[in-house]
C-alpha atoms as a PDB file:
ATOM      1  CA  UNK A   1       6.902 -20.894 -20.389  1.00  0.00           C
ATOM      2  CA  UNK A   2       6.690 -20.135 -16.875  1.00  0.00           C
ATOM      3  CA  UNK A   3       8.228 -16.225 -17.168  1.00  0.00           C
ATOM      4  CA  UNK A   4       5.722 -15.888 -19.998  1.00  0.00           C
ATOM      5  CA  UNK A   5       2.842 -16.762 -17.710  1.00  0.00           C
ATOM      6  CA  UNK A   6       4.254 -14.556 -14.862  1.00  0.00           C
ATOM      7  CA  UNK A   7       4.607 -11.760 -17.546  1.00  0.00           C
ATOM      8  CA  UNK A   8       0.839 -12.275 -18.249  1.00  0.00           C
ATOM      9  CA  UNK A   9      -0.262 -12.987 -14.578  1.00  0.00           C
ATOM     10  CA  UNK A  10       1.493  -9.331 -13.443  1.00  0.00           C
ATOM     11  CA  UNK A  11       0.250  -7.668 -16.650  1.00  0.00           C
ATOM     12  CA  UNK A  12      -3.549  -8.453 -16.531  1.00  0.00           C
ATOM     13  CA  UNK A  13      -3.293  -8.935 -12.288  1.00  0.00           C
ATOM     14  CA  UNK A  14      -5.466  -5.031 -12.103  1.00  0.00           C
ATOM     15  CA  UNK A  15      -8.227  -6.508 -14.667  1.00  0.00           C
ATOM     16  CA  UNK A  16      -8.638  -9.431 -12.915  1.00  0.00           C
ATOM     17  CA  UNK A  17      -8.718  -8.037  -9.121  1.00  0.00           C
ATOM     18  CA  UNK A  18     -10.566  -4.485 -10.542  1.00  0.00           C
ATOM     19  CA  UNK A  19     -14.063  -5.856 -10.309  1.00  0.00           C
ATOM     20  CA  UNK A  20     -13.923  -8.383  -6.901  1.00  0.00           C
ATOM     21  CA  UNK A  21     -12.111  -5.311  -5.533  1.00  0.00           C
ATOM     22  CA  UNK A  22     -15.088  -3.121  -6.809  1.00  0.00           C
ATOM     23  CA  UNK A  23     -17.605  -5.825  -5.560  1.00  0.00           C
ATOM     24  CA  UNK A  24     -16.509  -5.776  -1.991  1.00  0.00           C
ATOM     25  CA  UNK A  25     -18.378  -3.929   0.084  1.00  0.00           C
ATOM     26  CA  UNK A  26     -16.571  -1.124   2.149  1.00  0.00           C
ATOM     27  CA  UNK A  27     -17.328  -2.573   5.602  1.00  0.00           C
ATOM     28  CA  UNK A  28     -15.352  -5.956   4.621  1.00  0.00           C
ATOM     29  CA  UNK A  29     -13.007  -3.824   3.324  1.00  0.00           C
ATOM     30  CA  UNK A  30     -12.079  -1.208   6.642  1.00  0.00           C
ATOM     31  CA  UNK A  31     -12.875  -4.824   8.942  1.00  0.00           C
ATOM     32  CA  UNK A  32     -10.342  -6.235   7.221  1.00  0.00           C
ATOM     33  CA  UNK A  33      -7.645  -3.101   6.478  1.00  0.00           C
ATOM     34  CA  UNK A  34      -8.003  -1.833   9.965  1.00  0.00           C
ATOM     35  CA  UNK A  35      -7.278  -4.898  11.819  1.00  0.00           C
ATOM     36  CA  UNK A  36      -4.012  -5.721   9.104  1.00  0.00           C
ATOM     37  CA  UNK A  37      -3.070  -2.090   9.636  1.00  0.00           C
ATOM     38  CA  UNK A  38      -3.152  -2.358  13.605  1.00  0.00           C
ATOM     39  CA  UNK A  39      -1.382  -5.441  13.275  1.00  0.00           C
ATOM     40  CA  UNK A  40       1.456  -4.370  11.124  1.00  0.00           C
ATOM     41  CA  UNK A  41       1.681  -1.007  12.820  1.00  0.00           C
ATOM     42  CA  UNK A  42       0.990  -2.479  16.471  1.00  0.00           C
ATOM     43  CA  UNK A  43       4.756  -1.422  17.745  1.00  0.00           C
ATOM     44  CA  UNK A  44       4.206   2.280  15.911  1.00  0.00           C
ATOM     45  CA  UNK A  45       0.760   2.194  17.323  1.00  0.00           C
ATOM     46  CA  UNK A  46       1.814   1.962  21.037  1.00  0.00           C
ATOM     47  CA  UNK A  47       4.587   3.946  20.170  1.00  0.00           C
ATOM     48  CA  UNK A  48       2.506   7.034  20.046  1.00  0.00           C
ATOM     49  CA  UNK A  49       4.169   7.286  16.088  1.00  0.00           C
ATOM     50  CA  UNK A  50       0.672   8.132  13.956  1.00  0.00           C
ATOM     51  CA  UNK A  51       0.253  11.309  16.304  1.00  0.00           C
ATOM     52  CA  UNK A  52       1.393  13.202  13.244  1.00  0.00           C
ATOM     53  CA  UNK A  53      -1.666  11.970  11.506  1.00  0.00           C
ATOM     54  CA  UNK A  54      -3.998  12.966  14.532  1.00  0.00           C
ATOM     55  CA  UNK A  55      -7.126  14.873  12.941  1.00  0.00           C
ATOM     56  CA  UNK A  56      -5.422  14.505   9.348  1.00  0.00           C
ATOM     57  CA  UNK A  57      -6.811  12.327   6.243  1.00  0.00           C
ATOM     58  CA  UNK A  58      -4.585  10.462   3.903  1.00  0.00           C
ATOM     59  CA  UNK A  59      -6.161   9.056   0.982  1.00  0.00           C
ATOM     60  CA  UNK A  60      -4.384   5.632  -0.404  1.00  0.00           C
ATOM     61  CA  UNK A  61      -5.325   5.034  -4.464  1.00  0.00           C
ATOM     62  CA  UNK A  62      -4.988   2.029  -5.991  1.00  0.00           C
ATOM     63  CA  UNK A  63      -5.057   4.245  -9.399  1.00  0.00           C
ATOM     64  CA  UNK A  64      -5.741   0.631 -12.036  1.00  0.00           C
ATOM     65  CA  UNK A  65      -7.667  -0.548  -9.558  1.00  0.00           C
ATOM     66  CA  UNK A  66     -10.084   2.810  -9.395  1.00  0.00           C
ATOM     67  CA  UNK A  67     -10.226   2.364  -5.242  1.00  0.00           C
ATOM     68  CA  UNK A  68      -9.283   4.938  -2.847  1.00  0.00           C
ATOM     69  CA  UNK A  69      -9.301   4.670   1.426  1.00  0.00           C
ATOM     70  CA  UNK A  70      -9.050   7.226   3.419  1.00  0.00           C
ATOM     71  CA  UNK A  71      -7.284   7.090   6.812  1.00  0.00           C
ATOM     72  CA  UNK A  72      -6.796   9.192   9.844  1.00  0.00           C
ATOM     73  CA  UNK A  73      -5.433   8.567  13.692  1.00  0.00           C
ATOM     74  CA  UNK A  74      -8.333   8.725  16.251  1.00  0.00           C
ATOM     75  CA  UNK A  75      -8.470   7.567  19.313  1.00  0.00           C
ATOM     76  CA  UNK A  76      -4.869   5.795  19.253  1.00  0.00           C
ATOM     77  CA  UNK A  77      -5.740   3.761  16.525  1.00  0.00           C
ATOM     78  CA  UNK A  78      -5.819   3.902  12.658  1.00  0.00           C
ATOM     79  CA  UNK A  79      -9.484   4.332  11.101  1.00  0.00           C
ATOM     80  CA  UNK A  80     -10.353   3.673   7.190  1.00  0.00           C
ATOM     81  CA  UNK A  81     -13.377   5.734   6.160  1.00  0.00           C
ATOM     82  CA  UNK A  82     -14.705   5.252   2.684  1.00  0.00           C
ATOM     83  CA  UNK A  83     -14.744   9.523   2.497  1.00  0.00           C
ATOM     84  CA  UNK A  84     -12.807  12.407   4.062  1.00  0.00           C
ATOM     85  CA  UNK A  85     -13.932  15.624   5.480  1.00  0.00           C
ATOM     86  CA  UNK A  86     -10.452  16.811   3.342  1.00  0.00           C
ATOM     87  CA  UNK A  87      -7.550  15.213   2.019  1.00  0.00           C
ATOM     88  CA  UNK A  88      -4.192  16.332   3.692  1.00  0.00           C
ATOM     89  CA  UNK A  89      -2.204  13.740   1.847  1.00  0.00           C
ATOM     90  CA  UNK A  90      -2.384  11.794  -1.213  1.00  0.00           C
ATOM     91  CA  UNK A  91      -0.110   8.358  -1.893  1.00  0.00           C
ATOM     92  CA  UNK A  92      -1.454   7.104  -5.449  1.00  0.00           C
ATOM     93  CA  UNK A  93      -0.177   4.129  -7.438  1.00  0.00           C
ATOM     94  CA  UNK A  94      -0.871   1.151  -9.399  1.00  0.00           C
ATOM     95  CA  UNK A  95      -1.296  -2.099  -7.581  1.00  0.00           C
ATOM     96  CA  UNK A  96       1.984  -3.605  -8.831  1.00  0.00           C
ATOM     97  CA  UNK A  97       3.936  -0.578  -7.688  1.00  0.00           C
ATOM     98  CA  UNK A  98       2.276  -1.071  -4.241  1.00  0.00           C
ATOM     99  CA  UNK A  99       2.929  -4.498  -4.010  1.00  0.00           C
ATOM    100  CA  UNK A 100       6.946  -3.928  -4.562  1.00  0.00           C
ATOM    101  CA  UNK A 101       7.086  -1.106  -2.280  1.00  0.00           C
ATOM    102  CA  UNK A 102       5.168  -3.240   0.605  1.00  0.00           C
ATOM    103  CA  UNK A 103       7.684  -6.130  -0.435  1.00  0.00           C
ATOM    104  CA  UNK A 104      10.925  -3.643  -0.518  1.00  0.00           C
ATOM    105  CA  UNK A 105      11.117  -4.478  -4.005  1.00  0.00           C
ATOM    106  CA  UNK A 106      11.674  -0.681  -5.017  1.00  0.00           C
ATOM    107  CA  UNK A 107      11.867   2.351  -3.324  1.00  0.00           C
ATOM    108  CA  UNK A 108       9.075   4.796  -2.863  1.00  0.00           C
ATOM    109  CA  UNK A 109      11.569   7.429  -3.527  1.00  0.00           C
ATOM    110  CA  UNK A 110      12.606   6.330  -7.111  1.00  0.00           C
ATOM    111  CA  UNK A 111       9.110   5.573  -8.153  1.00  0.00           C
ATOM    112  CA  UNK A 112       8.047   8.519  -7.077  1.00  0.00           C
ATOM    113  CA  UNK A 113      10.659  10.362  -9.321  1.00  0.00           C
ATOM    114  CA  UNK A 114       9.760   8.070 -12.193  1.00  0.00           C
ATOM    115  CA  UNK A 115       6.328   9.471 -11.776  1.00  0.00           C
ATOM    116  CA  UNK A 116       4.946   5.938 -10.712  1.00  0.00           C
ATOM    117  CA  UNK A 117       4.038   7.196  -7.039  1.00  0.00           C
ATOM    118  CA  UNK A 118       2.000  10.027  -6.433  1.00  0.00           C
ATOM    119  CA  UNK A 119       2.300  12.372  -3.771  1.00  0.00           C
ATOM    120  CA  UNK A 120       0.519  15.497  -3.372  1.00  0.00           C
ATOM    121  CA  UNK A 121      -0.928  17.696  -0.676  1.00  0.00           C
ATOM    122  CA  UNK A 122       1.064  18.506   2.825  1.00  0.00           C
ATOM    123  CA  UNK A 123       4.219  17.440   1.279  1.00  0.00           C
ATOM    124  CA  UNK A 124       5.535  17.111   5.569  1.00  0.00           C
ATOM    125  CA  UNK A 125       2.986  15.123   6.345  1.00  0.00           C
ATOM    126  CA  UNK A 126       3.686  13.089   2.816  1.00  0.00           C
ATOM    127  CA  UNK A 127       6.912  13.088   4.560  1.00  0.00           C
ATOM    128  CA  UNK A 128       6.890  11.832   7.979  1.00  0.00           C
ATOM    129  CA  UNK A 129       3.902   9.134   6.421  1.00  0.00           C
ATOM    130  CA  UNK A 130       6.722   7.701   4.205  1.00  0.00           C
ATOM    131  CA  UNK A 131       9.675   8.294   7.116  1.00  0.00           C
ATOM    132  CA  UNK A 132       7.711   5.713   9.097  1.00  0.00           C
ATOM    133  CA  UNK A 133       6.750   3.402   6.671  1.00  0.00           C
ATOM    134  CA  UNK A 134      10.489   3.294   5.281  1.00  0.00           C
ATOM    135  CA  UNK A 135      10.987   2.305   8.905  1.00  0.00           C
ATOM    136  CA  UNK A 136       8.738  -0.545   9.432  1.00  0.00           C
ATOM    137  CA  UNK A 137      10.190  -3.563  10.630  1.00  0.00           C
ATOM    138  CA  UNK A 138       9.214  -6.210   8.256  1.00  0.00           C
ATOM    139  CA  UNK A 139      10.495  -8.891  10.741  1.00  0.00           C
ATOM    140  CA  UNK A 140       7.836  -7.466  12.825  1.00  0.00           C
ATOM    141  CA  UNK A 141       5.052  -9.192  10.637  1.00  0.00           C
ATOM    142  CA  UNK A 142       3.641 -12.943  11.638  1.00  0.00           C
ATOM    143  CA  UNK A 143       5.607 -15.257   9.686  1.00  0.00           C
ATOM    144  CA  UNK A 144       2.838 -16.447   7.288  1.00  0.00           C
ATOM    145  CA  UNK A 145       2.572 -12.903   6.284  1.00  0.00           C
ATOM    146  CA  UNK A 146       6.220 -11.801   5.912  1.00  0.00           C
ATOM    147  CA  UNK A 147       6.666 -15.025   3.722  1.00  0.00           C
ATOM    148  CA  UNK A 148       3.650 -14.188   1.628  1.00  0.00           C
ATOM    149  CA  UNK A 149       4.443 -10.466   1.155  1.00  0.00           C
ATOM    150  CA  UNK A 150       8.108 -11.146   0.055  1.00  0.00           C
ATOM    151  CA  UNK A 151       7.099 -14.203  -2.083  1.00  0.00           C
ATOM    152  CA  UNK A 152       4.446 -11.792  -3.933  1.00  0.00           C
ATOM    153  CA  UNK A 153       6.611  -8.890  -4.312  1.00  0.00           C
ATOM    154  CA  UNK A 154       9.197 -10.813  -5.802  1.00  0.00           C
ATOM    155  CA  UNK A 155       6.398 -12.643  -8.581  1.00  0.00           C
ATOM    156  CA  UNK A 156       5.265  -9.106  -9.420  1.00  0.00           C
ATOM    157  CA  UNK A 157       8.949  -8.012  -9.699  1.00  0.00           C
ATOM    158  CA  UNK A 158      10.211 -11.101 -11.823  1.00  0.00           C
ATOM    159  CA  UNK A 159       6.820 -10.811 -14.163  1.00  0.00           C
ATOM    160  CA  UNK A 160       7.714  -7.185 -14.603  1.00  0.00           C
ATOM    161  CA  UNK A 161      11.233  -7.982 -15.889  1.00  0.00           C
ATOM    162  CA  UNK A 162      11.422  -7.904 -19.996  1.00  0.00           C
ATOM    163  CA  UNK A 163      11.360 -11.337 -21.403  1.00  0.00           C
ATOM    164  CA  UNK A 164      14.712 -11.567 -22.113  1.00  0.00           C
ATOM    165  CA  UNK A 165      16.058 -10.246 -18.469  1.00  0.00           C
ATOM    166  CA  UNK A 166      13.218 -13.251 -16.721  1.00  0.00           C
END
């Protein structure tokens, strides 16, 4: 009963965020990306490792979802703009997909060859981006969030499992 209501949950989890997601308007959004990103990325960050991005857009889809961020390095730190004077980079994919690859549930690698991650534009900038998030240090994240992160990616990986295989 439970796997059946995972199955569902995972399943219908784009309809029911699409239109909150949709609702919320950009300035909550970039408050509350930028100071998760600078968080997460704080080591990279003082690291000097986002140079690579310096004066260059990526563009992060949430295809099911229908939003898109775009984000460049200024001024040492990451900024979320809801355009882009250009698009260097594109990483697209469903929410689900996202939420396993944040999780280390699957690697961007093999969803990218299964077509489920997109890719396009400066495919060495595409690079390096996905270089440094292979080699984020989820240990680096406050507790709370580590826990939360792993505990979702494995509910969207379990409710993505055939019913027989749950």
């Amino acid at each position: 009963m439970f796997n059946r209501l995972r199955r569902t949950l995972v399943a219908r989890a784009p309809d029911l965020f699409r239109i909150p997601a949709r609702l919320m308007p950009f300035a909550l959004q970039q408050l509350v990306m930028e100071r998760l990103l600078q968080r997460v990325f704080k080591e990279a960050l003082a690291d000097g490792d986002f140079e690579f991005l310096q004066d260059k857009w990526l563009k992060i889809e949430i295809r099911d979802l229908g939003l898109a961020w775009f984000i460049s390095y200024q001024a040492h730190q990451l900024q979320i703009a809801p355009q882009a004077p250009r698009v260097d980079v594109t990483f697209a994919a469903a929410l689900n997909d996202l939420v396993l690859i944040a999780g280390r549930k699957e690697d961007p690698d093999s969803l990218f060859f299964q077509r489920r991650l997109r890719i396009e534009g400066d495919t060495e900038l595409g690079l390096e981006l996905k270089n440094l998030l292979d080699g984020l240090d989820l240990d680096s994240l406050p507790g709370l969030v580590k826990l939360a992160l792993a505990d979702l990616a494995t509910f969207v990986q379990d409710g993505l499992q055939p019913a027989s295989a749950a």
